[in-house]
C-alpha atoms as a PDB file:
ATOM      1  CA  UNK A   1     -10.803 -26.749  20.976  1.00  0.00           C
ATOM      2  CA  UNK A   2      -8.750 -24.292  18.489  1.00  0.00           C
ATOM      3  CA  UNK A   3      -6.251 -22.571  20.480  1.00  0.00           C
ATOM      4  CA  UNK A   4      -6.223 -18.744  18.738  1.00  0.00           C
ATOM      5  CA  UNK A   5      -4.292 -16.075  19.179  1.00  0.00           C
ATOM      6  CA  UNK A   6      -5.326 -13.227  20.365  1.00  0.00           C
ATOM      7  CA  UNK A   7      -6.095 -10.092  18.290  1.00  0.00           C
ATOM      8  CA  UNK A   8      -3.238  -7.474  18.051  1.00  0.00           C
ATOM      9  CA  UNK A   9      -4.309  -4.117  18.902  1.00  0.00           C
ATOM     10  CA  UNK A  10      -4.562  -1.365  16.300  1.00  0.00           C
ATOM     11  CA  UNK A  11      -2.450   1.502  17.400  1.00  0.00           C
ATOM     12  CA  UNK A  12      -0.111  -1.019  18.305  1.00  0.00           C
ATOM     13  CA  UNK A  13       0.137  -2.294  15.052  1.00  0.00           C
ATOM     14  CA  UNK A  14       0.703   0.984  13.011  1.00  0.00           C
ATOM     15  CA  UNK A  15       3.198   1.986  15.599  1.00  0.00           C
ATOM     16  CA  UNK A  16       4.983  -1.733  15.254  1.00  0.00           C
ATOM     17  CA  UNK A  17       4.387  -0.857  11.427  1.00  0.00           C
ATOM     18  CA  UNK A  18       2.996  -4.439  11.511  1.00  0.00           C
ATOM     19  CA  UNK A  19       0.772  -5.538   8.096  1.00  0.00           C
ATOM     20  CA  UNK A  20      -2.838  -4.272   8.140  1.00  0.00           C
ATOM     21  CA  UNK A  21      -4.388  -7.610   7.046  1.00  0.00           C
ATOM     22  CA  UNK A  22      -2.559  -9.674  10.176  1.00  0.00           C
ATOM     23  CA  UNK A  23      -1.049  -7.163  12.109  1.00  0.00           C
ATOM     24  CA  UNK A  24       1.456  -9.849  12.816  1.00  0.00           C
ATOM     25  CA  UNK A  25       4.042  -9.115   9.823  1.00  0.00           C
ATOM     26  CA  UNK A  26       6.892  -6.695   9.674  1.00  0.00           C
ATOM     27  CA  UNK A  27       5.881  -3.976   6.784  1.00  0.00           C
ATOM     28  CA  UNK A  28       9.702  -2.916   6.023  1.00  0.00           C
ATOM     29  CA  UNK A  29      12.825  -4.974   5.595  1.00  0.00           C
ATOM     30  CA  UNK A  30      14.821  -3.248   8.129  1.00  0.00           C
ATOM     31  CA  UNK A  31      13.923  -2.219  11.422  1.00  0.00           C
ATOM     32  CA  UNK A  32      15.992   0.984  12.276  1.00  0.00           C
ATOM     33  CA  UNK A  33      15.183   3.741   9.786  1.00  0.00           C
ATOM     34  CA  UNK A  34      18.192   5.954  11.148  1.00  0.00           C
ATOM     35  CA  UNK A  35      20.947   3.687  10.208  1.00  0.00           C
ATOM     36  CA  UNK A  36      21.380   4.882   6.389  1.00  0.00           C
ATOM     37  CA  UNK A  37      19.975   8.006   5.487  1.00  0.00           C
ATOM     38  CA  UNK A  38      18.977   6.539   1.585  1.00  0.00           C
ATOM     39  CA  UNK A  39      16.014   6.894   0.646  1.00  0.00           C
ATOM     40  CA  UNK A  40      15.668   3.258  -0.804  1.00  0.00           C
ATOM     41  CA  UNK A  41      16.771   1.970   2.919  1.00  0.00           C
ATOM     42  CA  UNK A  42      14.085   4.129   4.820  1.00  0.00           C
ATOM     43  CA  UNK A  43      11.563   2.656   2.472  1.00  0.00           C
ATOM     44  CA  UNK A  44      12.449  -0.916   1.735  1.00  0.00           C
ATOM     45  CA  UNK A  45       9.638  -2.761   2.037  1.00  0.00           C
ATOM     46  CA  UNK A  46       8.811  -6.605   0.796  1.00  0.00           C
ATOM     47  CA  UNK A  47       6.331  -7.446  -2.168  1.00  0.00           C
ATOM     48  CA  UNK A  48       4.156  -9.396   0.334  1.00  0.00           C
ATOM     49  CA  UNK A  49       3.923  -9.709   4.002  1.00  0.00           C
ATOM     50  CA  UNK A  50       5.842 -12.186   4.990  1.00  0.00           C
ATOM     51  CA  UNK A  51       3.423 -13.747   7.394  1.00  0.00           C
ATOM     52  CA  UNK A  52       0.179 -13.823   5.095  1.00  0.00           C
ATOM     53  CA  UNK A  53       0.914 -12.988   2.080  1.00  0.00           C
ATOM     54  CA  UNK A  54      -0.988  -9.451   1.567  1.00  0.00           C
ATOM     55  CA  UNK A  55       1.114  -7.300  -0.956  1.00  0.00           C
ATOM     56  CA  UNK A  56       1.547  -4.285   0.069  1.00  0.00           C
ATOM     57  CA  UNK A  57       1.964  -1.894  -3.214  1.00  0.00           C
ATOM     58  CA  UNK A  58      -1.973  -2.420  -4.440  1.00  0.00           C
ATOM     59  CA  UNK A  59      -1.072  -0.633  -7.764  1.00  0.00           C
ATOM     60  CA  UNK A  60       0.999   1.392  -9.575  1.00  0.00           C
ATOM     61  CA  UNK A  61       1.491   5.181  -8.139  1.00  0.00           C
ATOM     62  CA  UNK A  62      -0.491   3.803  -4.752  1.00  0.00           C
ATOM     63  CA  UNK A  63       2.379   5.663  -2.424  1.00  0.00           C
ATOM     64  CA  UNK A  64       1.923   9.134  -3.383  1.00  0.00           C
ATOM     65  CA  UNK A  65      -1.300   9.026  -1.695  1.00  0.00           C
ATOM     66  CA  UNK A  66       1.328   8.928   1.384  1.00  0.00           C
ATOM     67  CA  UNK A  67       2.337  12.522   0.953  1.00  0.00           C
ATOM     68  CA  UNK A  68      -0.744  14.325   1.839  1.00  0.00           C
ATOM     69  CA  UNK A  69      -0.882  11.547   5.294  1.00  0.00           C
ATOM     70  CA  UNK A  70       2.781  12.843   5.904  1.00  0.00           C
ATOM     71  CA  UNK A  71       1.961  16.809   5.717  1.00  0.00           C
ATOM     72  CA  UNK A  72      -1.026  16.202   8.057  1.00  0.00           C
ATOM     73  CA  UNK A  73       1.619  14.098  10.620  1.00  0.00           C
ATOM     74  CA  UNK A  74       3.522  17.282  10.046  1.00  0.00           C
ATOM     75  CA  UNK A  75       0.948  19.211  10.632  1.00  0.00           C
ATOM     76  CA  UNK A  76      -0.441  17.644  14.053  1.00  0.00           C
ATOM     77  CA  UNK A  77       2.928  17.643  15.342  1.00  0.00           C
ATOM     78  CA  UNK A  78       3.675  20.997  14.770  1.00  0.00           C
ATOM     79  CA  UNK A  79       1.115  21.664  16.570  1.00  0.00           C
ATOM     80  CA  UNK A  80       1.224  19.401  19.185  1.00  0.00           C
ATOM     81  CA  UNK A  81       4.630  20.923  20.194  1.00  0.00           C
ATOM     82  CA  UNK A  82       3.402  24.867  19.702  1.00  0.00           C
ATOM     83  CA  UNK A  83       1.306  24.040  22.528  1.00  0.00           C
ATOM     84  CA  UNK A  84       3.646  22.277  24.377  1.00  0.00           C
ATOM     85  CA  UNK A  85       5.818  25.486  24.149  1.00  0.00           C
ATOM     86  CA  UNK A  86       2.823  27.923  24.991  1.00  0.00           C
ATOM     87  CA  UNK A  87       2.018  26.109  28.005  1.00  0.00           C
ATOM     88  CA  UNK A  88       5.781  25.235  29.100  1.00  0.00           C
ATOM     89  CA  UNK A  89       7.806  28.827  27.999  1.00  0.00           C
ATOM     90  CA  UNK A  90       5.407  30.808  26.168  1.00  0.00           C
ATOM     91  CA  UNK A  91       4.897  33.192  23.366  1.00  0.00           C
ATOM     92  CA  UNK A  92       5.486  36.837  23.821  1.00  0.00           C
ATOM     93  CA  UNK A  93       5.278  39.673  21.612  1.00  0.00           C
ATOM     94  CA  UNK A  94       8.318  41.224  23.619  1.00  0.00           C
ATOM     95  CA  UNK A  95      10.800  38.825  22.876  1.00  0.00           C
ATOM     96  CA  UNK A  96      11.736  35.888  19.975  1.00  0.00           C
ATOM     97  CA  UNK A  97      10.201  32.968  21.580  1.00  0.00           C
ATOM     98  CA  UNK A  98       8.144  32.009  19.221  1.00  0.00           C
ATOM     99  CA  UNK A  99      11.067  31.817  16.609  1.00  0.00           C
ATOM    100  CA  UNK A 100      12.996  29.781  19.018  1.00  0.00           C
ATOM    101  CA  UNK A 101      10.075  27.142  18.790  1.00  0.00           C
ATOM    102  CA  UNK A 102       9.931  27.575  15.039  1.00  0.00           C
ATOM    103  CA  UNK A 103      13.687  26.598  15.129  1.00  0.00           C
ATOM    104  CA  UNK A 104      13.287  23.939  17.362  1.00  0.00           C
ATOM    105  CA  UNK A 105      10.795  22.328  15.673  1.00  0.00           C
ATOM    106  CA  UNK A 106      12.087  22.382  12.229  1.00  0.00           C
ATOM    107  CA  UNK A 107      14.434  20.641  13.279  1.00  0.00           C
ATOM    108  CA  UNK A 108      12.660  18.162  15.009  1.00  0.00           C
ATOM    109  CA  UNK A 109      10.753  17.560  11.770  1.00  0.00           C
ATOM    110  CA  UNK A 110      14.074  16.935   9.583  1.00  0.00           C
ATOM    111  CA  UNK A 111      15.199  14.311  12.439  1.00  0.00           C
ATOM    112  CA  UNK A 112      12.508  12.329  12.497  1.00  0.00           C
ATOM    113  CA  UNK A 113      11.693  12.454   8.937  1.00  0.00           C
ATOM    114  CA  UNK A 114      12.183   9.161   8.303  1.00  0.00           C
ATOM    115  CA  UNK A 115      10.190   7.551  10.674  1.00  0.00           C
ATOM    116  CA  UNK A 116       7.497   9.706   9.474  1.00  0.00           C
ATOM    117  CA  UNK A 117       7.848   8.351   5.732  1.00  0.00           C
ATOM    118  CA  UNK A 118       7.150   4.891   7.494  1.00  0.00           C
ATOM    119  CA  UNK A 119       4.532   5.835   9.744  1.00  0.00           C
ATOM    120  CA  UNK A 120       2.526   7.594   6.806  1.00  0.00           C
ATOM    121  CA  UNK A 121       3.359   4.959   4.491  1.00  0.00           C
ATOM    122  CA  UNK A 122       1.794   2.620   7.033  1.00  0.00           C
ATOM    123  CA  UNK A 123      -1.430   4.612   7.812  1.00  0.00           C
ATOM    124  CA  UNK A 124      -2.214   5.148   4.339  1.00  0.00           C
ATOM    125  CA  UNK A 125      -2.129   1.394   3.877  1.00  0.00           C
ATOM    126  CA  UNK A 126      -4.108   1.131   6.808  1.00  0.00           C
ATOM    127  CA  UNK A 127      -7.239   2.536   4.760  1.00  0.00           C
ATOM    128  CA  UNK A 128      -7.287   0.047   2.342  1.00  0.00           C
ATOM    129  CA  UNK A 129      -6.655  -2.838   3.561  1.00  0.00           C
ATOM    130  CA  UNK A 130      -8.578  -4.237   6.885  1.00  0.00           C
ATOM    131  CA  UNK A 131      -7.472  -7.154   9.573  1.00  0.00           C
ATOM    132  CA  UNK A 132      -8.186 -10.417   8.422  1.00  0.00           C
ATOM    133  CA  UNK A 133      -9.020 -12.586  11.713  1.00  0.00           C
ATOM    134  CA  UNK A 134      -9.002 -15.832   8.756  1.00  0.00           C
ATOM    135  CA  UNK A 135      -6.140 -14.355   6.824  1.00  0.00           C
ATOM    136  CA  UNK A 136      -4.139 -18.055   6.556  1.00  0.00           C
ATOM    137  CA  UNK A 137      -7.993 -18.745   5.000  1.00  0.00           C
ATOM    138  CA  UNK A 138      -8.798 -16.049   2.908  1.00  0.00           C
ATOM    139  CA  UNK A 139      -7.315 -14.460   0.140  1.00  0.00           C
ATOM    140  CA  UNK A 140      -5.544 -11.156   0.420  1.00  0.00           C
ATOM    141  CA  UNK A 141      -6.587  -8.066  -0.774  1.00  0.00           C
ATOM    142  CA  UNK A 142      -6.483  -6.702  -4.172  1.00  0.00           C
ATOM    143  CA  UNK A 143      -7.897  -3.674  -6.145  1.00  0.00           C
ATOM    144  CA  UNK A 144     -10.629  -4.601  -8.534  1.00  0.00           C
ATOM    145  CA  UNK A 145      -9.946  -2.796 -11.716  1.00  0.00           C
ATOM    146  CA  UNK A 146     -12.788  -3.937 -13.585  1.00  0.00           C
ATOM    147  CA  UNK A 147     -15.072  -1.208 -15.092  1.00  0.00           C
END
């Protein structure tokens, strides 16, 4: 009998930033986005996966699809930490709270900009391209461009 492995989870595997087709591959060449603040270090990424093969630019222009995935990551955590500060501090018409949290999370955003680049870049990839359970089989995916 075939000894398989087991399926790696999904969430897992965007958070890992692991390839969509065999969730096994790393999707960038280096694993610490902090350590240069270039934008061509955040988002170095390989042609292919290194594990099956799936290329991950599908065509020409296919990452500024990643933008609008980024503003709603924005977006939901922006609002995940107004609540946060609602339910922990507060907001008050009396008093500049609320500016305080506006502060606070600006910066928060500008921090951890560059895993969010990542993150998006990896979500919006996400939609394309499904897990392969025969990807060392199959081939990977590809846009068809014929009309």
């Amino acid at each position: 009998m075939e000894n398989k492995r087991p399926k790696p989870g999904y969430l897992l595997s965007i958070l890992g930033m692991r390839c969509p087709r065999c969730r096994r591959g790393e999707m960038f060449t280096h694993k610490n986005p902090f350590k240069k603040i270039k934008l061509d270090y955040i988002l170095d990424m390989p042609e292919t996966c290194p594990e099956c093969g799936q290329k991950f630019d599908l065509e020409p222009g296919f990452w500024f699809g990643t933008g609008y995935v980024s503003y709603a990551l924005a977006v939901a955590l922006s609002v995940t930490t107004f609540v946060a500060w609602l339910v922990l501090v507060g907001v008050s018409t009396e008093d500049n709270r609320i500016f305080y949290w506006l502060g606070l999370n600006g910066i928060l955003l500008v921090v951890i900009q560059p895993w969010l680049m990542r993150l998006s870049r990896v979500i919006y990839l996400y939609f394309f391209v499904s897990y392969d359970e025969n990807y060392q089989q199959s081939k990977p995916f590809e846009f068809d461009h014929k009309l």
